[in-house]
C-alpha atoms as a PDB file:
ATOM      1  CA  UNK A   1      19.935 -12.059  18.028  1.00  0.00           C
ATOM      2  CA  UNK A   2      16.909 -12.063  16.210  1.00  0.00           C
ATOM      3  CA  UNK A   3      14.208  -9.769  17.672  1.00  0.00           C
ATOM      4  CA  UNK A   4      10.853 -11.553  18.970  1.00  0.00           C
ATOM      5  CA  UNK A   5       8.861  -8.462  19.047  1.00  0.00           C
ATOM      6  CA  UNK A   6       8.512  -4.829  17.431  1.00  0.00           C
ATOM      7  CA  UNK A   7       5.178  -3.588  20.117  1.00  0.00           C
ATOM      8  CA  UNK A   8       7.652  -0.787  20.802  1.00  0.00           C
ATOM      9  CA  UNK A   9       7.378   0.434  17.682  1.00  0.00           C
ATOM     10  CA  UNK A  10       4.150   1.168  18.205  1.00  0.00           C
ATOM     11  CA  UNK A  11       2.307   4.343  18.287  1.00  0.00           C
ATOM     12  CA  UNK A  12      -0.530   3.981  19.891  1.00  0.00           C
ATOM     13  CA  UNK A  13      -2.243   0.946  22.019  1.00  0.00           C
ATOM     14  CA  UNK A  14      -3.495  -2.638  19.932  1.00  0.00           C
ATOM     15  CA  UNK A  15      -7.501  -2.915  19.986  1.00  0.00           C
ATOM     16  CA  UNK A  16      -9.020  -4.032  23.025  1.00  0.00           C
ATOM     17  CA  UNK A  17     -11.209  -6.758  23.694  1.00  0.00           C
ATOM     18  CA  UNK A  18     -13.942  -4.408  25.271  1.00  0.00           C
ATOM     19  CA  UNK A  19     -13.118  -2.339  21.554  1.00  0.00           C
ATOM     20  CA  UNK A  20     -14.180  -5.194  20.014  1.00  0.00           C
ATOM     21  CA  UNK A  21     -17.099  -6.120  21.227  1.00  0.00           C
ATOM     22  CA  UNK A  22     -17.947  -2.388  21.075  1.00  0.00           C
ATOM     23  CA  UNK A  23     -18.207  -2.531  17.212  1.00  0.00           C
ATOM     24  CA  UNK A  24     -19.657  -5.704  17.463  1.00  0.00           C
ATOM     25  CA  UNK A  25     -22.849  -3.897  19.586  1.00  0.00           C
ATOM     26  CA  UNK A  26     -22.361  -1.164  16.773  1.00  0.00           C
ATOM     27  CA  UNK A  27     -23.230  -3.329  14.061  1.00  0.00           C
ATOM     28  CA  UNK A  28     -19.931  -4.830  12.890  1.00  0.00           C
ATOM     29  CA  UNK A  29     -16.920  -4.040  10.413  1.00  0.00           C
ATOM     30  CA  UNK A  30     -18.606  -3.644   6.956  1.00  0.00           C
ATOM     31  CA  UNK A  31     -20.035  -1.252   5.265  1.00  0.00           C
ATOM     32  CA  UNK A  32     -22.889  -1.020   2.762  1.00  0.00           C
ATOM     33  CA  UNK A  33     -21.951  -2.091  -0.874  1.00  0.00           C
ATOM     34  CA  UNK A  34     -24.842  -0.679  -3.043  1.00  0.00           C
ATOM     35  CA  UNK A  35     -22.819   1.469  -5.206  1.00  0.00           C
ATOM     36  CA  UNK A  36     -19.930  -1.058  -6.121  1.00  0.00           C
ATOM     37  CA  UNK A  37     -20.576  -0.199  -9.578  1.00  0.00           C
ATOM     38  CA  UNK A  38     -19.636   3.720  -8.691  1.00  0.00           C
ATOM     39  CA  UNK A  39     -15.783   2.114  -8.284  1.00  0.00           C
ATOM     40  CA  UNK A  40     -14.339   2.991 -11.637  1.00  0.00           C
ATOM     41  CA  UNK A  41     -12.635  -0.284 -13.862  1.00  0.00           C
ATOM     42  CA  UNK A  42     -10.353   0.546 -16.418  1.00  0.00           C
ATOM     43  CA  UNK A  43      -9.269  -3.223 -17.672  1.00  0.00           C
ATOM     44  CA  UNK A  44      -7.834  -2.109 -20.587  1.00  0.00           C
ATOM     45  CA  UNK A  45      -4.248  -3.711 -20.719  1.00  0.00           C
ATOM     46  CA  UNK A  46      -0.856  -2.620 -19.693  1.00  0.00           C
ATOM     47  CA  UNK A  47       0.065   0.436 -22.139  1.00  0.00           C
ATOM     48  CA  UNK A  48       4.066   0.174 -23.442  1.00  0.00           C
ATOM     49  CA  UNK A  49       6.942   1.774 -21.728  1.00  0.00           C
ATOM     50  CA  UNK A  50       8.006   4.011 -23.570  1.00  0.00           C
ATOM     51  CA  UNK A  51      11.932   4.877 -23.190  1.00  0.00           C
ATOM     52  CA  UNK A  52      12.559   7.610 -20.646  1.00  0.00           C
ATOM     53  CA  UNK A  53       9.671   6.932 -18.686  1.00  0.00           C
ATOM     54  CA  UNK A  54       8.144   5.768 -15.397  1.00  0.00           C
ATOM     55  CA  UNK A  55       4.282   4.420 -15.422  1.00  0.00           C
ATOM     56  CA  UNK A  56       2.295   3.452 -11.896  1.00  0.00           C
ATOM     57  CA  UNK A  57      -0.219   1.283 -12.545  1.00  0.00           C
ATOM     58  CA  UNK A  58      -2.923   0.626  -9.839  1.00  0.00           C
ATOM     59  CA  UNK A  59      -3.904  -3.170  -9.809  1.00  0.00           C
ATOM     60  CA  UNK A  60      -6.369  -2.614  -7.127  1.00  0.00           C
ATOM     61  CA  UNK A  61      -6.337  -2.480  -3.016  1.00  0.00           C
ATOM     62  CA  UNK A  62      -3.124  -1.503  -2.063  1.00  0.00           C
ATOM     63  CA  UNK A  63      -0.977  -3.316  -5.641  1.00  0.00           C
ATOM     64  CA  UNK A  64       0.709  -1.545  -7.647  1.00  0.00           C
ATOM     65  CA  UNK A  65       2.854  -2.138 -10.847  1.00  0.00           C
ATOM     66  CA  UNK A  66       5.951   0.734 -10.731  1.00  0.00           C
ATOM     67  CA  UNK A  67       7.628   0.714 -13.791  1.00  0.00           C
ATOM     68  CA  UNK A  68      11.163   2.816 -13.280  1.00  0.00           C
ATOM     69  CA  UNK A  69      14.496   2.758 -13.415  1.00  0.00           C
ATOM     70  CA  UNK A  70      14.352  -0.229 -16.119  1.00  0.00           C
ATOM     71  CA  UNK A  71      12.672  -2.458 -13.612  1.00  0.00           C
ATOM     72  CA  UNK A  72       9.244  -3.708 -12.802  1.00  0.00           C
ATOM     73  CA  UNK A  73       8.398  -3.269  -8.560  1.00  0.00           C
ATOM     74  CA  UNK A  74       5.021  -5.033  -7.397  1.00  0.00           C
ATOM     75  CA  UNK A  75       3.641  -3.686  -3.986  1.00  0.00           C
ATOM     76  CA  UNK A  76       1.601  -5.744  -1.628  1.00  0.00           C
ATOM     77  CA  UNK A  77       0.306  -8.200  -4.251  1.00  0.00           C
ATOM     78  CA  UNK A  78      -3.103  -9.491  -4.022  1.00  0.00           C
ATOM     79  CA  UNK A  79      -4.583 -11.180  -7.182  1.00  0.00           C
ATOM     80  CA  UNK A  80      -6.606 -13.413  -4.926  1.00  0.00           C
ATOM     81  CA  UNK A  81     -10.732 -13.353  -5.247  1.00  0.00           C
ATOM     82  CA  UNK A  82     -11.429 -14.095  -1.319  1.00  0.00           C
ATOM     83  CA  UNK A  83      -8.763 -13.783   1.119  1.00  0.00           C
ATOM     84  CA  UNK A  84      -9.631 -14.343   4.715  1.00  0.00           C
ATOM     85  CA  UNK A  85     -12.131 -13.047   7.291  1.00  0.00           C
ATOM     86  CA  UNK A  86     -13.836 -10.726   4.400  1.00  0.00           C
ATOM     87  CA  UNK A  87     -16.098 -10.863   1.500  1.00  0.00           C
ATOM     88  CA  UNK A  88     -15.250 -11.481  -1.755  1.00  0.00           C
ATOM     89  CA  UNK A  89     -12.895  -8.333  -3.926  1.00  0.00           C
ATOM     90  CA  UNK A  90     -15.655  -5.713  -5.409  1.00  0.00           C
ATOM     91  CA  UNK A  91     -13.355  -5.189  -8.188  1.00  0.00           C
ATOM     92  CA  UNK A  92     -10.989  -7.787 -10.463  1.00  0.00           C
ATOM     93  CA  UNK A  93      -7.241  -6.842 -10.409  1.00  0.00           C
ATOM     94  CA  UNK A  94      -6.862  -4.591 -12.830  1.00  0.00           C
ATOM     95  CA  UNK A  95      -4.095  -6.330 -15.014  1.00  0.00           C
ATOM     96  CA  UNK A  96      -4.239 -10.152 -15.141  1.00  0.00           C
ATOM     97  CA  UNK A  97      -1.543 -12.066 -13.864  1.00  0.00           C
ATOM     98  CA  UNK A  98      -0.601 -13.435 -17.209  1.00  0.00           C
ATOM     99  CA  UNK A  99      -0.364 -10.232 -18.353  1.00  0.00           C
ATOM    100  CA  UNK A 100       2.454  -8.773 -16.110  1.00  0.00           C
ATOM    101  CA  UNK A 101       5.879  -8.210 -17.181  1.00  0.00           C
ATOM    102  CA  UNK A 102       8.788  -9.936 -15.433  1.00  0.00           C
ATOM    103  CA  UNK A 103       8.799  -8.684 -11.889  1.00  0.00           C
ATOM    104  CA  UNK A 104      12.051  -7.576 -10.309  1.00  0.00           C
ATOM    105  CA  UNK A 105      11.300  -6.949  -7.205  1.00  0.00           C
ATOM    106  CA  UNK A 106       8.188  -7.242  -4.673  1.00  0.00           C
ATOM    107  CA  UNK A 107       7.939  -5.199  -2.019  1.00  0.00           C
ATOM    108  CA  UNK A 108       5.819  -5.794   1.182  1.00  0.00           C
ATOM    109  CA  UNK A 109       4.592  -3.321   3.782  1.00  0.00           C
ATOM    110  CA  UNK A 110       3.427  -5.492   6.272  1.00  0.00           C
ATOM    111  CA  UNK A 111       2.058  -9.094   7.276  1.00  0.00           C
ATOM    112  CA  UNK A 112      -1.800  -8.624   7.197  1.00  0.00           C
ATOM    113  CA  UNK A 113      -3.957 -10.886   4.554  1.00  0.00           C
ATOM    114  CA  UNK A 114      -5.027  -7.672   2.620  1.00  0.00           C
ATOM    115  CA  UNK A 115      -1.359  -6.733   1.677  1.00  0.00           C
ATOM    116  CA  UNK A 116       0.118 -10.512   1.899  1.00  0.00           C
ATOM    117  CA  UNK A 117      -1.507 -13.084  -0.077  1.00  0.00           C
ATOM    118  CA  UNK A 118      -0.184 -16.670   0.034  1.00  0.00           C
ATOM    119  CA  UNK A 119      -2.039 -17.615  -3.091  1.00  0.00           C
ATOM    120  CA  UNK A 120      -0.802 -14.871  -5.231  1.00  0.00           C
ATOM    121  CA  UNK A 121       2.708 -14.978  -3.527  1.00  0.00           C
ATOM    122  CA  UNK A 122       2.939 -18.857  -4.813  1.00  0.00           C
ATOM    123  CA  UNK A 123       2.822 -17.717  -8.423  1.00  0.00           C
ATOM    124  CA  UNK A 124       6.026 -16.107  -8.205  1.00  0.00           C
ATOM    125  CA  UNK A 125       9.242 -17.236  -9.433  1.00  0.00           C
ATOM    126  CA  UNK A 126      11.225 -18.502  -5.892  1.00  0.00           C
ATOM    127  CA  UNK A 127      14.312 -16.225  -7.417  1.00  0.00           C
ATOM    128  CA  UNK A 128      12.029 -12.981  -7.192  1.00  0.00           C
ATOM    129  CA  UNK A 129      13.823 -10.773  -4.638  1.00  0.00           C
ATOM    130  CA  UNK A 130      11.650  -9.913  -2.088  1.00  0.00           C
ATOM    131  CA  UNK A 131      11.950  -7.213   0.016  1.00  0.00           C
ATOM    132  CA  UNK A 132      10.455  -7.198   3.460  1.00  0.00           C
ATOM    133  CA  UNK A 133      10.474  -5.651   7.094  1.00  0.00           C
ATOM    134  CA  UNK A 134      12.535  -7.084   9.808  1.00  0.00           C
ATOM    135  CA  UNK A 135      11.539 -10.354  11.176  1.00  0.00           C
ATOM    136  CA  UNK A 136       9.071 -11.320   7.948  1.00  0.00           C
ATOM    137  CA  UNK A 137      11.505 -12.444   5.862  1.00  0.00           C
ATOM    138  CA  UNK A 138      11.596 -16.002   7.472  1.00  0.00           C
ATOM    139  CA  UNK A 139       7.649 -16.612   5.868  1.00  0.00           C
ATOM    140  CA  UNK A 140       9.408 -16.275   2.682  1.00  0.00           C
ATOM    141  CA  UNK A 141      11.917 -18.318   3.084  1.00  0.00           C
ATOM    142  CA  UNK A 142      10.063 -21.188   4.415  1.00  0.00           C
ATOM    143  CA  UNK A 143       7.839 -21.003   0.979  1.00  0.00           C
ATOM    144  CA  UNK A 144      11.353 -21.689  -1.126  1.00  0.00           C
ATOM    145  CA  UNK A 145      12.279 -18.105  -1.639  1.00  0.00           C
ATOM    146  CA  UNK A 146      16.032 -17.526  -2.479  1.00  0.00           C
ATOM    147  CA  UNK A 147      16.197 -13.283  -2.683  1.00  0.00           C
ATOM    148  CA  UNK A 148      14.661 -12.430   0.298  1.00  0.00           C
ATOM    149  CA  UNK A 149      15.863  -9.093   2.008  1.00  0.00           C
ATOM    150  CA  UNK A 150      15.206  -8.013   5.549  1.00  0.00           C
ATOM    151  CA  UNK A 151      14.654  -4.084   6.630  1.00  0.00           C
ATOM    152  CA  UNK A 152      14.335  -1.735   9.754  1.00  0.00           C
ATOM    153  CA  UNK A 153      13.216   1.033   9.754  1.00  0.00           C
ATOM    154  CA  UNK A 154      15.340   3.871   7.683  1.00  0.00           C
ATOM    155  CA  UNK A 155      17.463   0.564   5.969  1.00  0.00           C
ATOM    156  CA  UNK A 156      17.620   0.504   2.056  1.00  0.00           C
ATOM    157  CA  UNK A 157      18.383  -2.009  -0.494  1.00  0.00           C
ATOM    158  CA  UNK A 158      19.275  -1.743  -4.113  1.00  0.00           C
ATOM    159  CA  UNK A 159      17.528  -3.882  -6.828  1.00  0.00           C
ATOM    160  CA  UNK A 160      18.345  -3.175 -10.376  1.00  0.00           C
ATOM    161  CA  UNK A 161      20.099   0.021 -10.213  1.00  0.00           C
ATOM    162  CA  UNK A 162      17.028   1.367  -7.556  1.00  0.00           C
ATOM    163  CA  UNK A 163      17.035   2.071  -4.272  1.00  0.00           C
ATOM    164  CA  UNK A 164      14.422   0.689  -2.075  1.00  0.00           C
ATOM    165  CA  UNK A 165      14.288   2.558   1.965  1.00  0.00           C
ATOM    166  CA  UNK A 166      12.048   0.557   4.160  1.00  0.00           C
ATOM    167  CA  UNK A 167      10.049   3.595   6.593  1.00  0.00           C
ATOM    168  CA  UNK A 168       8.295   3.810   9.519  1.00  0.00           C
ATOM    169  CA  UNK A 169       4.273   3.854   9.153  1.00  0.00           C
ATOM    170  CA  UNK A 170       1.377   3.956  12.215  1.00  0.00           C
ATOM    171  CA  UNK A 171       0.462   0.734  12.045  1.00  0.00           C
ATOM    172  CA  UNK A 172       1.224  -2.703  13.324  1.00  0.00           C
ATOM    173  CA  UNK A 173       1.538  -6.479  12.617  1.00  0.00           C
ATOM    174  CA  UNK A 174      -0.420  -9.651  13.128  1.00  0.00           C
ATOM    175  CA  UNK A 175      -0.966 -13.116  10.667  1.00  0.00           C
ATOM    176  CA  UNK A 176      -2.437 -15.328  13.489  1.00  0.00           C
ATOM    177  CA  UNK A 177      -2.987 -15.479  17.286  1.00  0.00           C
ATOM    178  CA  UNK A 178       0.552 -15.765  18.410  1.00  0.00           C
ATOM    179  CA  UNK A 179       2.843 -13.634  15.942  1.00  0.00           C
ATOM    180  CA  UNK A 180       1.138 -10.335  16.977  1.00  0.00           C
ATOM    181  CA  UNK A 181       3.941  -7.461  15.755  1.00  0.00           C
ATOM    182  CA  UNK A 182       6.417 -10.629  15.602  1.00  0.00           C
ATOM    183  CA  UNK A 183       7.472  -8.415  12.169  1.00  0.00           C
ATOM    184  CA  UNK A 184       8.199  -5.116  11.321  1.00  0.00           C
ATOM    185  CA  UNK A 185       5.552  -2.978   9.510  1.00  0.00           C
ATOM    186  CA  UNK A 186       6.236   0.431   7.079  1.00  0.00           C
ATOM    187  CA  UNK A 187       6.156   1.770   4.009  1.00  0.00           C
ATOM    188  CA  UNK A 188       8.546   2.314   0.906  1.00  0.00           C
ATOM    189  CA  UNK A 189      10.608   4.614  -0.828  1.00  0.00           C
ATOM    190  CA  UNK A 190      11.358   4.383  -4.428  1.00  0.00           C
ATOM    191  CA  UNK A 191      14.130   5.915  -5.760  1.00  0.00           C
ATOM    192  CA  UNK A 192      15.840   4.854  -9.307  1.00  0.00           C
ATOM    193  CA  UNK A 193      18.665   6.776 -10.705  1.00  0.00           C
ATOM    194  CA  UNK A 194      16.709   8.557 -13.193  1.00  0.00           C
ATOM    195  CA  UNK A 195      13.467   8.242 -12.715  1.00  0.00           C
ATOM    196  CA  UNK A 196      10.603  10.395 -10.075  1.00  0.00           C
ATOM    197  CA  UNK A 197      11.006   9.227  -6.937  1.00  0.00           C
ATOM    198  CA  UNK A 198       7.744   7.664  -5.653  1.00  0.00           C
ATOM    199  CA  UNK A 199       6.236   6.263  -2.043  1.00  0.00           C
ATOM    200  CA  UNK A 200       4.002   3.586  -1.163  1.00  0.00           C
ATOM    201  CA  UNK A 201       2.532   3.994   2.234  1.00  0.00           C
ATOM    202  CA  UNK A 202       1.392   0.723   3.340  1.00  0.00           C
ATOM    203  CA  UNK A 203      -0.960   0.986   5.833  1.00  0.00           C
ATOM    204  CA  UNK A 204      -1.299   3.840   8.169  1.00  0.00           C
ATOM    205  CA  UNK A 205      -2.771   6.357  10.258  1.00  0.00           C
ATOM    206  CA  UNK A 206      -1.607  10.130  10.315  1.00  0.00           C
ATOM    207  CA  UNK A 207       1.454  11.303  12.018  1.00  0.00           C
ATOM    208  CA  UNK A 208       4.372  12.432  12.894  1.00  0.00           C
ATOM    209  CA  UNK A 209       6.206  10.015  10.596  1.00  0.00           C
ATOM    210  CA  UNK A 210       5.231  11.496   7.353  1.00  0.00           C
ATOM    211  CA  UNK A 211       7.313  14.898   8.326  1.00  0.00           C
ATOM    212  CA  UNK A 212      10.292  12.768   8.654  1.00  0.00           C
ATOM    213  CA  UNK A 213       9.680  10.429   5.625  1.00  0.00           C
ATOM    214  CA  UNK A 214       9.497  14.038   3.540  1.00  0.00           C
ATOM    215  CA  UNK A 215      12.627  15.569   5.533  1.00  0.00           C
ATOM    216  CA  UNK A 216      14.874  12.336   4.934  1.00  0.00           C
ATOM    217  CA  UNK A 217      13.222  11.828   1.181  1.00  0.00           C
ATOM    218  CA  UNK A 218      12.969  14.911  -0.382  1.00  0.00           C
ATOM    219  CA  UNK A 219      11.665  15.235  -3.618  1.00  0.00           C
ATOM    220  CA  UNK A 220       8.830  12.683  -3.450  1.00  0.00           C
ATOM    221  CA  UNK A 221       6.445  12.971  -7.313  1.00  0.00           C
ATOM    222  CA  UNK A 222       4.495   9.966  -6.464  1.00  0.00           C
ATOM    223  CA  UNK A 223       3.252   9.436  -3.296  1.00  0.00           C
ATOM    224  CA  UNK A 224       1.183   6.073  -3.232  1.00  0.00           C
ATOM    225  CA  UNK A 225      -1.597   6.555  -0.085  1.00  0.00           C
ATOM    226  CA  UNK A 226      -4.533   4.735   1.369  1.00  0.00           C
ATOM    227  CA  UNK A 227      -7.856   6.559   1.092  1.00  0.00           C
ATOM    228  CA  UNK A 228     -10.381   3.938   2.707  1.00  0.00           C
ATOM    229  CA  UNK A 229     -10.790   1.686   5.462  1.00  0.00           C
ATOM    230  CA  UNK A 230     -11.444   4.381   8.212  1.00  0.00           C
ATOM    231  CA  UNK A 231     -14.579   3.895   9.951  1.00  0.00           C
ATOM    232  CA  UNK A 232     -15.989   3.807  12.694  1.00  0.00           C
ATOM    233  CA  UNK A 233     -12.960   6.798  13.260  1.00  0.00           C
ATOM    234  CA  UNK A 234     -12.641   5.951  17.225  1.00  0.00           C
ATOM    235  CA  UNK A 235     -11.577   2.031  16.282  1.00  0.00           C
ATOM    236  CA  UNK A 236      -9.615   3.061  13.193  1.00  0.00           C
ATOM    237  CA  UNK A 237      -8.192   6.686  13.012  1.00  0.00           C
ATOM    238  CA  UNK A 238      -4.855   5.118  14.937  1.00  0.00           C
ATOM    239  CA  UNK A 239      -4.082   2.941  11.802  1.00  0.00           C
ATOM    240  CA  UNK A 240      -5.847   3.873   8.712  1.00  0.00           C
ATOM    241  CA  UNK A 241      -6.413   7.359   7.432  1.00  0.00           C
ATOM    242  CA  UNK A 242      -9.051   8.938   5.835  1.00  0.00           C
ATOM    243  CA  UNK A 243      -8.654  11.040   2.926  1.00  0.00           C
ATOM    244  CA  UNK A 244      -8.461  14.279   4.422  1.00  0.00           C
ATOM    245  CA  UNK A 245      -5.532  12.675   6.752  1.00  0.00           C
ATOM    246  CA  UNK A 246      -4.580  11.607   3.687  1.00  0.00           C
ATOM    247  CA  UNK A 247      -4.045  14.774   1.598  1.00  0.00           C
ATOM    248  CA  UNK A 248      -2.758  16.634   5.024  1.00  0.00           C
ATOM    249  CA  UNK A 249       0.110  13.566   5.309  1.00  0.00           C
ATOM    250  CA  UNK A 250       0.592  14.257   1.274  1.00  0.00           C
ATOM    251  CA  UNK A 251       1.846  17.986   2.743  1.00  0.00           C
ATOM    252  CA  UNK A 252       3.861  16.694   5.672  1.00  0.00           C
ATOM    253  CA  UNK A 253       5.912  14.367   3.072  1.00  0.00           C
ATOM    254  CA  UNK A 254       5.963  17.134   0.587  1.00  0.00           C
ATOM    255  CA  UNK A 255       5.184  15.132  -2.130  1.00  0.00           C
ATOM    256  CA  UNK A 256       3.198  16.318  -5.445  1.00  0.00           C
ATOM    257  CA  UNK A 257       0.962  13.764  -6.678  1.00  0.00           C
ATOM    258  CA  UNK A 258      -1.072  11.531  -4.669  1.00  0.00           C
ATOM    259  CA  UNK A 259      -1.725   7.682  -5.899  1.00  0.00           C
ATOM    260  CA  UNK A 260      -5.047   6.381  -3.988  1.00  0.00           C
ATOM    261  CA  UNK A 261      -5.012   2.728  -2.734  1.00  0.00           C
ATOM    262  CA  UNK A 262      -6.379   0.645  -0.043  1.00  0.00           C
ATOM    263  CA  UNK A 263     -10.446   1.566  -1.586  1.00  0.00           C
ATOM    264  CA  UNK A 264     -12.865   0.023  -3.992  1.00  0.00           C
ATOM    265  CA  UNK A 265     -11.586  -3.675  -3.657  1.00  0.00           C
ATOM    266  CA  UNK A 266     -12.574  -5.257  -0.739  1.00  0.00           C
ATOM    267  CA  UNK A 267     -15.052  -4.302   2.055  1.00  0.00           C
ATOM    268  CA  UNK A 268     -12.735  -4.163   5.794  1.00  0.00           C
ATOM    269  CA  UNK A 269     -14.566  -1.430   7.171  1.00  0.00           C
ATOM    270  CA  UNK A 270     -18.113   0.411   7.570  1.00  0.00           C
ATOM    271  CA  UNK A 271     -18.218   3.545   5.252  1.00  0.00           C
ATOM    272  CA  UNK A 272     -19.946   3.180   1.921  1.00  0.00           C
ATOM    273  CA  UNK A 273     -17.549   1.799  -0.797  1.00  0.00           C
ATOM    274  CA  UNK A 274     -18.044   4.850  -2.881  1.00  0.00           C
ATOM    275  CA  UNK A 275     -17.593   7.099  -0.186  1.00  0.00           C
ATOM    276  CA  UNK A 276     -13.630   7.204  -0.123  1.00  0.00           C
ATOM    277  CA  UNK A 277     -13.582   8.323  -4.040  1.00  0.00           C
ATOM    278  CA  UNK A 278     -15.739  11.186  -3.362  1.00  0.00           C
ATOM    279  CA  UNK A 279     -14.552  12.521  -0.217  1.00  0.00           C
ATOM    280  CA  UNK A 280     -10.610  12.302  -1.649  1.00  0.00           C
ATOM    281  CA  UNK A 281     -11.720  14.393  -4.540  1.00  0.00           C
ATOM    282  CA  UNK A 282     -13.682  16.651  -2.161  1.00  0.00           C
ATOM    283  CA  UNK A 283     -10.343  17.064   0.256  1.00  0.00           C
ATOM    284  CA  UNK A 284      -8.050  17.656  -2.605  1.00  0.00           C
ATOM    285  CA  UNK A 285     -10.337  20.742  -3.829  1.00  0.00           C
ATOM    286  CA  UNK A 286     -10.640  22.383  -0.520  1.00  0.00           C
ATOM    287  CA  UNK A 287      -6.806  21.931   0.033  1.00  0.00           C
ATOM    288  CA  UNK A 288      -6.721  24.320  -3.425  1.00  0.00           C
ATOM    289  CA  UNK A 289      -3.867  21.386  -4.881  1.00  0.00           C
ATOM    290  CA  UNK A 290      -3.771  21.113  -8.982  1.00  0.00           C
ATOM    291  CA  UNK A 291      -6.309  18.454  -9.794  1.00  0.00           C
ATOM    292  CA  UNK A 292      -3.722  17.238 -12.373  1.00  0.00           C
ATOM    293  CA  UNK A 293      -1.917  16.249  -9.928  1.00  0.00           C
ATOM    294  CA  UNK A 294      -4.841  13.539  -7.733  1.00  0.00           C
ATOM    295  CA  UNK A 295      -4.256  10.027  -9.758  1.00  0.00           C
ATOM    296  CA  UNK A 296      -7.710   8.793  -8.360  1.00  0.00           C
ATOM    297  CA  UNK A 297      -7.054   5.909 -10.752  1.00  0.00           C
ATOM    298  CA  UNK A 298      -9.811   3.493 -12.236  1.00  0.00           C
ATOM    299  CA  UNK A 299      -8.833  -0.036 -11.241  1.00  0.00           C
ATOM    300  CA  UNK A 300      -6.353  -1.077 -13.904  1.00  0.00           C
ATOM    301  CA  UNK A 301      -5.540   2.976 -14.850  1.00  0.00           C
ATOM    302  CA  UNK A 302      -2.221   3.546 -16.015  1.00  0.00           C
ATOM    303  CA  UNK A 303      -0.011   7.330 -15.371  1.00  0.00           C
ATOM    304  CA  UNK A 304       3.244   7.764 -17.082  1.00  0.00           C
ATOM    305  CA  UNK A 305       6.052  10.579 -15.821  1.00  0.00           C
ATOM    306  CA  UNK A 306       8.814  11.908 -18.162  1.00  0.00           C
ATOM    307  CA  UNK A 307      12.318  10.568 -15.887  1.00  0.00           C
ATOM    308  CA  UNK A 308      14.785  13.256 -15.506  1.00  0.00           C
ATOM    309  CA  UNK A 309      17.783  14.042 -17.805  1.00  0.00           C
END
């Protein structure tokens, strides 16, 4: 039987209505964007993939384009200039649609507008496979898709020679009034045969999951994480990190580089849009990690990894 609800998967209580109308006396959801031209835009093209490599590039929000294992992974795609309930993106995707190479596989962390974009999820090819938590795979489906895989928590599926495990994140699920955690939310391991493994969060705040993630996935290079989107802290610290949260869940998943997302494109919460760049730099330095090894990307930046013998 198909499940009708995932709110036990939850890790700590939905918003309020008295939480809401709290931030509404506070002044509302967005932040100042005075210093959108401190986000850093790197349009410059996709560079080639070279044999024996894996590149991550970051397309903006929480997209990227993994090349690895011989196959081309987009996560969360959002090419879309306005998508619901917030102003317009800050920044243009950082690779233009036309420009993409054949995608193999999509994955999706969860159902919310900033990580699932009708628009830009029309331009695919129906035969894309699409991988999905449990109990979203039926909004595919209705839209003509033929490939369409369904996960719980710690389930994999192989695309291409790579492994894909779906993972639990602190977060939850909503796409209208009446579907509230009617699917599964999480994040994404990537593992190809050859190649680094890597991780996409999703969306999430800190905890205890990340110690498992890195105890069942050891071995992480590439750990994909959300940097922004985490004030005022008493409404949002339960579902979206900040980046010291950020570099501390880095440690618990004992993973070496970290990927920031989920900043600089569009404007869901009230810190300064420039503020998430500088502070991640700021945490990374105090933690004493290799600076080499923070990919605070430019929007349409490119890194490439040697894969492994």
């Amino acid at each position: 039987m198909t499940r009708v609800s995932y709110r036990d998967r939850l890790t700590s209580p939905l918003p309020r209505p008295q939480d809401l109308y709290r931030i509404l006396r506070e002044g509302g959801f967005r932040g100042p964007t005075d210093n959108a031209d401190r986000i850093p835009v790197l349009r410059g093209g996709l560079p080639s993939l070279e044999p024996g490599t894996s590149t991550w590039t970051w397309i903006g929000h929480s997209t990227y384009l993994v090349r690895t294992g011989g196959i081309s992974v987009l996560t969360d795609p959002v090419w879309s200039t306005k998508i619901p309930g917030v102003p317009p993106r800050l920044t243009p995707p950082g690779v233009a649609w036309a420009d993409l190479p054949e995608i193999d596989a999509v994955l999706i962390s969860h159902d919310h507008y900033d990580h699932l974009d009708a628009p830009t999820v029309r331009k695919l090819p129906r035969h894309t496979p699409i991988l999905v938590g449990a109990g979203l795979g039926r909004w595919f489906r209705k839209r003509g898709f033929s490939e369409v895989v369904e996960l719980d928590w710690w389930e994999s599926a192989e695309v291409g020679g790579v492994r894909f495990d779906f993972t639990p994140a602190h977060h939850w699920s909503r796409r209208s009034m009446f579907d509230t955690c009617r699917s599964l939310w999480g994040g994404w391991v990537i593992t190809p045969q050859h190649g680094p493994r890597s991780y996409h969060c999703g969306d999430s705040g800190y905890g205890t999951w990340f110690g498992e993630i890195g105890d069942r996935y050891p071995g992480i290079e590439v750990a994909m994480m959300p940097i922004g989107a985490y004030e005022p802290r008493w409404f949002m610290r339960a579902v979206h990190m900040d980046p010291a949260e950020a570099v501390r869940a880095l440690g618990d998943l004992g993973a070496r580089r970290l990927a920031a997302m989920h900043w600089g494109t569009f404007v869901l919460t009230r810190e300064p849009v420039e503020q998430p760049l500088e502070l991640i730099r700021k945490e990374w330095a105090t933690a004493g990690r290799d600076a080499a090894d923070l990919w605070a990307l430019a929007v349409g930046e490119t890194r490439v990894l040697e894969d492994r013998a």
